[in-house]
Protein backbone atom coordinates (compact mmCIF):
# COMPACT_ATOMS: atom_id res chain seq x y z
CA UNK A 1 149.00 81.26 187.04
CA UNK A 2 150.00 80.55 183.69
CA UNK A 3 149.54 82.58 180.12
CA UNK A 4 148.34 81.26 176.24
CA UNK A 5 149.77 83.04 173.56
CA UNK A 6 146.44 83.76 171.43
CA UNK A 7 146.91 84.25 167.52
CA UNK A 8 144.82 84.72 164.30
CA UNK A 9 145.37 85.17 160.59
CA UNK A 10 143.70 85.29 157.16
CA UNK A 11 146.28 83.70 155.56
CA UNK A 12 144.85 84.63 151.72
CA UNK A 13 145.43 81.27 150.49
CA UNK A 14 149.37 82.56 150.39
CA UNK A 15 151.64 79.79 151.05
CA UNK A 16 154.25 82.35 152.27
CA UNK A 17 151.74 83.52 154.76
CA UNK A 18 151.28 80.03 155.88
CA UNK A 19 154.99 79.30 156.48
CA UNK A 20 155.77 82.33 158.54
CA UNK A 21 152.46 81.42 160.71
CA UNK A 22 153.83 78.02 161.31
CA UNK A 23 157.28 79.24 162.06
CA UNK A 24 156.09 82.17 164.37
CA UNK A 25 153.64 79.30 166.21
CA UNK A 26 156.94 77.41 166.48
CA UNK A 27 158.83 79.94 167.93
CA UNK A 28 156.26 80.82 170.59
CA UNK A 29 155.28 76.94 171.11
CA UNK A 30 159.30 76.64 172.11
CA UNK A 31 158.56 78.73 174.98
CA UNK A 32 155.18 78.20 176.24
CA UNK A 33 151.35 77.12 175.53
CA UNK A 34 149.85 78.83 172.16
CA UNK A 35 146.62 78.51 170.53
CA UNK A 36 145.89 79.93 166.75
CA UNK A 37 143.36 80.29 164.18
CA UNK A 38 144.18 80.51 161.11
CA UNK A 39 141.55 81.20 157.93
CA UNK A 40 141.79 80.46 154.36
CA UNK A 41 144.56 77.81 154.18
CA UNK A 42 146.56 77.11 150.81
CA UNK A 43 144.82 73.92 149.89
CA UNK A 44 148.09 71.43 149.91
CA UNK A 45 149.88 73.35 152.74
CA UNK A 46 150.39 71.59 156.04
CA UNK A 47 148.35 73.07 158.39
CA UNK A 48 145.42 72.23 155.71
CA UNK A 49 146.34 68.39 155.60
CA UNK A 50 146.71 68.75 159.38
CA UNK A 51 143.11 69.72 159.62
CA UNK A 52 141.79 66.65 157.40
CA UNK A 53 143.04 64.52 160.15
CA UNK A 54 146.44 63.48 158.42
CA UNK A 55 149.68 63.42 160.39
CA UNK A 56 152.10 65.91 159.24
CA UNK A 57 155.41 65.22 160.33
CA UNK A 58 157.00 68.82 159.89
CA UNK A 59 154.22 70.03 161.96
CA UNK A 60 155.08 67.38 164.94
CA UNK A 61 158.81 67.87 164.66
CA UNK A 62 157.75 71.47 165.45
CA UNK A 63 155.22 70.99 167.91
CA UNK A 64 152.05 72.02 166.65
CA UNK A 65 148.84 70.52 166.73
CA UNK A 66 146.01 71.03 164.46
CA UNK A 67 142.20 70.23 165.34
CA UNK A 68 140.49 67.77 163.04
CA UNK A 69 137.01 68.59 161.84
CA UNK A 70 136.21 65.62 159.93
CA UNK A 71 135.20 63.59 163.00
CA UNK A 72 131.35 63.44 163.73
CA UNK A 73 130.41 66.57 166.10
CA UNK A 74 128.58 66.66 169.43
CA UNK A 75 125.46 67.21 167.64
CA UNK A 76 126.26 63.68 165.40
CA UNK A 77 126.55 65.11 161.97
CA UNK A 78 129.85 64.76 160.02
CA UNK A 79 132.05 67.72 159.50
CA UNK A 80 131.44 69.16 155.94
CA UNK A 81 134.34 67.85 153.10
CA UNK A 82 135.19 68.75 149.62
CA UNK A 83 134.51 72.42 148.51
CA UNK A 84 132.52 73.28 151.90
CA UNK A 85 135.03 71.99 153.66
CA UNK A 86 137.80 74.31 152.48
CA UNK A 87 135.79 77.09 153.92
CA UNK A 88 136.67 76.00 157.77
CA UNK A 89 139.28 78.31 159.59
CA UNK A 90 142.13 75.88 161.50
CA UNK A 91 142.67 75.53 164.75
CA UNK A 92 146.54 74.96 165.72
CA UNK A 93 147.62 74.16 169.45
CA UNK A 94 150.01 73.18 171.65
CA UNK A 95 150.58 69.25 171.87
CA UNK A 96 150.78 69.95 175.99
CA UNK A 97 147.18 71.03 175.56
CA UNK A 98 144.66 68.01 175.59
CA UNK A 99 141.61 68.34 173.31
CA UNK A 100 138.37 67.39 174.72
CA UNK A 101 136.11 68.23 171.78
CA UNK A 102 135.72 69.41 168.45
CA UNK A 103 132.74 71.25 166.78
CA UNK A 104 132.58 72.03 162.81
CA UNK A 105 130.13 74.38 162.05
CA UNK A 106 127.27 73.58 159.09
CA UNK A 107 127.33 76.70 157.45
CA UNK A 108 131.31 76.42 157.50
CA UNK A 109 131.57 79.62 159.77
CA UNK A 110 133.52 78.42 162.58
CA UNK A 111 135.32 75.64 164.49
CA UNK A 112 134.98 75.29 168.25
CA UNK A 113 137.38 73.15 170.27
CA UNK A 114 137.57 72.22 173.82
CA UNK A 115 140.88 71.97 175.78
CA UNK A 116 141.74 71.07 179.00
CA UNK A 117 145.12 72.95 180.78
CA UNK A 118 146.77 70.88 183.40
CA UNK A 119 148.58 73.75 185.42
CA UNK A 120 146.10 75.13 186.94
CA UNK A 121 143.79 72.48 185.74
CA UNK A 122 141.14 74.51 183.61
CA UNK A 123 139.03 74.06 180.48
CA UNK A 124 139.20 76.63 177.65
CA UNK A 125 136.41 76.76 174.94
CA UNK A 126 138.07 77.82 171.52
CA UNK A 127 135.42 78.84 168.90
CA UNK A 128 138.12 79.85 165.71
CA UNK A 129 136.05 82.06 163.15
CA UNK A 130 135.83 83.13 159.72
CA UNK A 131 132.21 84.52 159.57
CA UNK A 132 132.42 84.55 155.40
CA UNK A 133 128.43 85.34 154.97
CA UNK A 134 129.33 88.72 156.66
CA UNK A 135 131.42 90.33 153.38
CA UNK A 136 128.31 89.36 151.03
CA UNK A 137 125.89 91.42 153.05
CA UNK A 138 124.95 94.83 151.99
CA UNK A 139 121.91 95.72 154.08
CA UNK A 140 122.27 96.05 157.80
CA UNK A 141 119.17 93.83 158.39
CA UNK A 142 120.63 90.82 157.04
CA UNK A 143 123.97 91.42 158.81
CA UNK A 144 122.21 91.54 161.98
CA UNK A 145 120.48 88.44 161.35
CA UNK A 146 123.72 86.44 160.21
CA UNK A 147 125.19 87.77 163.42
CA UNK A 148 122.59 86.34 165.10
CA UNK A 149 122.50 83.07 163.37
CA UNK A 150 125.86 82.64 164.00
CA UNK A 151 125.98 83.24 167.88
CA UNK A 152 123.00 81.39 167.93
CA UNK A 153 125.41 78.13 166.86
CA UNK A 154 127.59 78.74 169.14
CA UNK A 155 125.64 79.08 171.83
CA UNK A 156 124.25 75.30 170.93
CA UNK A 157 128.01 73.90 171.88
CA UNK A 158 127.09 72.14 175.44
CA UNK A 159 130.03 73.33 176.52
CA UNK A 160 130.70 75.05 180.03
CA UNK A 161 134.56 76.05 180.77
CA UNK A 162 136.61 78.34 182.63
CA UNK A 163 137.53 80.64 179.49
CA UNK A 164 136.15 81.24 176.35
CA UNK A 165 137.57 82.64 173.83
CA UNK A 166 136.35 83.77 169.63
CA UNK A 167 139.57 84.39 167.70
CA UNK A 168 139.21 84.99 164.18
CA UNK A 169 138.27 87.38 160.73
CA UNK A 170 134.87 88.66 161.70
CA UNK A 171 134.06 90.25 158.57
CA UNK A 172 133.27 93.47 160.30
CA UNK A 173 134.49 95.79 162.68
CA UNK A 174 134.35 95.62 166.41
CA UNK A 175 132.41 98.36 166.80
CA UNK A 176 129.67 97.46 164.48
CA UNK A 177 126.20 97.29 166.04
CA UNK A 178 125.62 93.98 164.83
CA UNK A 179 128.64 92.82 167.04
CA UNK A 180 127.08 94.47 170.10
CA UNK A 181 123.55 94.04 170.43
CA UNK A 182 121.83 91.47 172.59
CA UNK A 183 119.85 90.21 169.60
CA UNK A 184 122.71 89.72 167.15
CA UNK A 185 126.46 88.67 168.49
CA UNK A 186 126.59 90.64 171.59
CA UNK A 187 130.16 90.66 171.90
CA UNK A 188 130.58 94.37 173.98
CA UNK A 189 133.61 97.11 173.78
CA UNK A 190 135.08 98.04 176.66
CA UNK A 191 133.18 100.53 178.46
CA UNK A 192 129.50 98.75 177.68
CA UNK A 193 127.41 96.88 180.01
CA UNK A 194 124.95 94.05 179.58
CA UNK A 195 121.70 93.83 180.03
CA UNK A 196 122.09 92.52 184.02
CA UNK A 197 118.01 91.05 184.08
CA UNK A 198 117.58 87.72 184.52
CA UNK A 199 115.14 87.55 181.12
CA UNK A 200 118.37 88.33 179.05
CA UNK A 201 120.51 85.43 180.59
CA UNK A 202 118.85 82.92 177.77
CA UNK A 203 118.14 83.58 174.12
CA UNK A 204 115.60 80.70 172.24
CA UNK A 205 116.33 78.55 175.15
CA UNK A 206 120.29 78.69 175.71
CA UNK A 207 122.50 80.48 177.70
CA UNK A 208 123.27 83.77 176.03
CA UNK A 209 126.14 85.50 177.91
CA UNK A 210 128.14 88.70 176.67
CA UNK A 211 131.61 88.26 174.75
CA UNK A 212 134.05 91.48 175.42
CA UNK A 213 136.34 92.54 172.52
CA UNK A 214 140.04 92.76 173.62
CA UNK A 215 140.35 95.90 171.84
CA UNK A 216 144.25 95.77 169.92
CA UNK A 217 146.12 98.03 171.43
CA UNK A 218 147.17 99.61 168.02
CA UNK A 219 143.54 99.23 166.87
CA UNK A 220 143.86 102.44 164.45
CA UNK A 221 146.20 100.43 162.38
CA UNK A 222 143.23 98.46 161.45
CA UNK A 223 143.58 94.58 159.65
CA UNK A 224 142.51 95.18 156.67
CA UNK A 225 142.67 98.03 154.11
CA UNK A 226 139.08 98.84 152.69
CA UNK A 227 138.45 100.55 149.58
CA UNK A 228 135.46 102.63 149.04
CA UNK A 229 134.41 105.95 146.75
CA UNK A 230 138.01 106.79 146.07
CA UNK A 231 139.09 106.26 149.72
CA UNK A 232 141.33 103.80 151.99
CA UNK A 233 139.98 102.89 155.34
CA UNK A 234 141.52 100.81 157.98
CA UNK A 235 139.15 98.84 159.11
CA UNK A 236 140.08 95.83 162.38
CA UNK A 237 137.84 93.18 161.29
CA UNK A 238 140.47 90.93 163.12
CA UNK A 239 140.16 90.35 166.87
CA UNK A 240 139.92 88.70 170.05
CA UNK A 241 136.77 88.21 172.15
CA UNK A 242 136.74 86.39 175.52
CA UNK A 243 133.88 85.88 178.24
CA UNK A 244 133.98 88.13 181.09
CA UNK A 245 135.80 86.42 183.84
CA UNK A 246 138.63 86.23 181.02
CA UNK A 247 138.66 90.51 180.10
CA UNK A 248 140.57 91.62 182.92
CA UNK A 249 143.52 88.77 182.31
CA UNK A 250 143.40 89.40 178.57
CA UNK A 251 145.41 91.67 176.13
CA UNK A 252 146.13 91.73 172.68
CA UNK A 253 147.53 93.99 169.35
CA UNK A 254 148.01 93.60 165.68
CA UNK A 255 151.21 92.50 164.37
CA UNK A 256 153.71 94.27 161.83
CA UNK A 257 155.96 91.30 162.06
CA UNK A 258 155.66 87.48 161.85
CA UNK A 259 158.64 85.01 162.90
CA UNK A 260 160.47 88.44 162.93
CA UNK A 261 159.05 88.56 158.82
CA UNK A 262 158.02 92.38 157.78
CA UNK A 263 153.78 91.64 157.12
CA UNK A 264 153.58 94.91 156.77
CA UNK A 265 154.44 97.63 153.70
CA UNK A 266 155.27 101.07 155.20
CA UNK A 267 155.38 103.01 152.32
CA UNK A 268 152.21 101.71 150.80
CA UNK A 269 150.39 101.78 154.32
CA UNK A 270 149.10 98.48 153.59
CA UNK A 271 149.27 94.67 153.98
CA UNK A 272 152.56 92.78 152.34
CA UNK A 273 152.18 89.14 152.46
CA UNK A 274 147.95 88.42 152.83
CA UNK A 275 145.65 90.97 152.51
CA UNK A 276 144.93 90.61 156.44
CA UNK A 277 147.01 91.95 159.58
CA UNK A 278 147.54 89.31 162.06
CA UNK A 279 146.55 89.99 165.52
CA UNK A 280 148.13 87.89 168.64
CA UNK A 281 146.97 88.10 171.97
CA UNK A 282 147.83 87.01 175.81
CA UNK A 283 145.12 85.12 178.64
CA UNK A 284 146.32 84.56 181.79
CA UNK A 285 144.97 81.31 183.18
């Protein structure tokens, strides 16, 4: 049995962000199999180029892969360029993980990729999220429904694999009833069960099975520092959720350092390089 070092980021566009993530993914690629998201990429940084295809030779050198999404999807549409484009999240890898598949979303909320690990031979379904439409949403209504829009897509991939895992900036917290219920992204905490009838295996004609959120193990830190009526919150709207066979082998915390880089400002209680806490995580496979 073998473990993936798991990783995600909002990267705020900061080009210092971006170089620690590649040097941390670096690091941990030097010692075994990694797969990252990584959202809101400086626009002329490598791991952006990377993503239109281009081959970056810093990023070989240092063996990381990036998925491209400007290939034509399973469902035959091309990938989204230009302005929608820069939405898209990034999905970097391991070269010694083969890519099977790649899936851009329309609405520019997600990219799924499919990879295939040789030792034990398995398949791993990678859906790498920035759910944007979330943060604009006021009412709970409409975050339910974007929820369930969005899981909806997902659930289109024809995809069937050993593990599945949802790394990314959710726009909300774990906890939020939007994440759990059935009708919306039903991705569970730990201590919830699914509905177990057979009527709730399918939703609008495709499978619909519960996520699990590998709660970080320093989840009070929170990701991100939310301001509201005079007070700070810390809120984790950064996480990890895998299918169920995946839970049990599954673990995961937010970060204070990055390539052994200080991400986080003690004495202000708050973010130092982006405005997010990254959040790495471990599946055994």
């Amino acid at each position: 049995m073998s473990e993936i070092y798991l990783f995600t980021w909002n990267l705020k566009k900061d080009r210092a962000a971006h170089d620690l993530a590649v040097k941390h993914l670096a690091q941990h690629g030097a010692r075994g199999l990694f797969i990252a998201c990584v959202q809101e990429l400086p626009g002329r940084s490598d791991l952006a180029k990377a993503r239109t295809g281009k081959k970056v030779a810093d990023l070989t050198a240092q063996g990381i892969e990036v998925v491209s999404t400007f290939s034509p999807d399973l469902r035959g549409r091309e990938a989204p360029t230009g302005l929608a484009f820069a939405k898209f999240p990034a999905i970097a890898h391991h070269p010694h993980l083969v890519l099977l598949d790649a899936v851009a979303d329309e609405d520019g909320e997600f990219v799924a990729a499919r990879f295939e690990v040789h030792a034990p031979k398995k398949t791993i379904s990678v859906i790498g999220l920035h759910a944007k439409s979330q943060s604009d949403m006021k009412v709970a209504e409409d975050r339910g429904g974007s929820r369930a829009l969005l899981r909806h897509a997902i659930n289109e991939i024809p995809w069937r694999c050993d593990h599945t895992i949802v790394l990314g900036d959710w726009n909300c917290e774990w906890s939020a009833p939007e994440m759990q219920s059935w009708h919306c992204f039903y991705a569970l905490r730990e201590g919830f069960s699914p509905f177990d009838e057979p009527s709730f295996a399918q939703r609008r004609g495709f499978e619909h099975p519960p996520l699990y959120v590998v709660q970080p193990r320093n989840v009070a830190m929170g990701t991100y520092r939310f301001r509201d009526s005079g007070i700070v919150q810390a809120k984790t709207i950064d996480f990890i959720a895998v299918d169920k066979g995946s839970y049990s082998g599954t673990r995961s915390q937010i970060l204070t350092t990055v390539a052994t880089t200080p991400v986080w400002n003690a004495a202000l209680a708050a973010p130092s390089v982006s405005d997010h806490m990254p959040v790495e995580g471990h599946l055994r496979v």
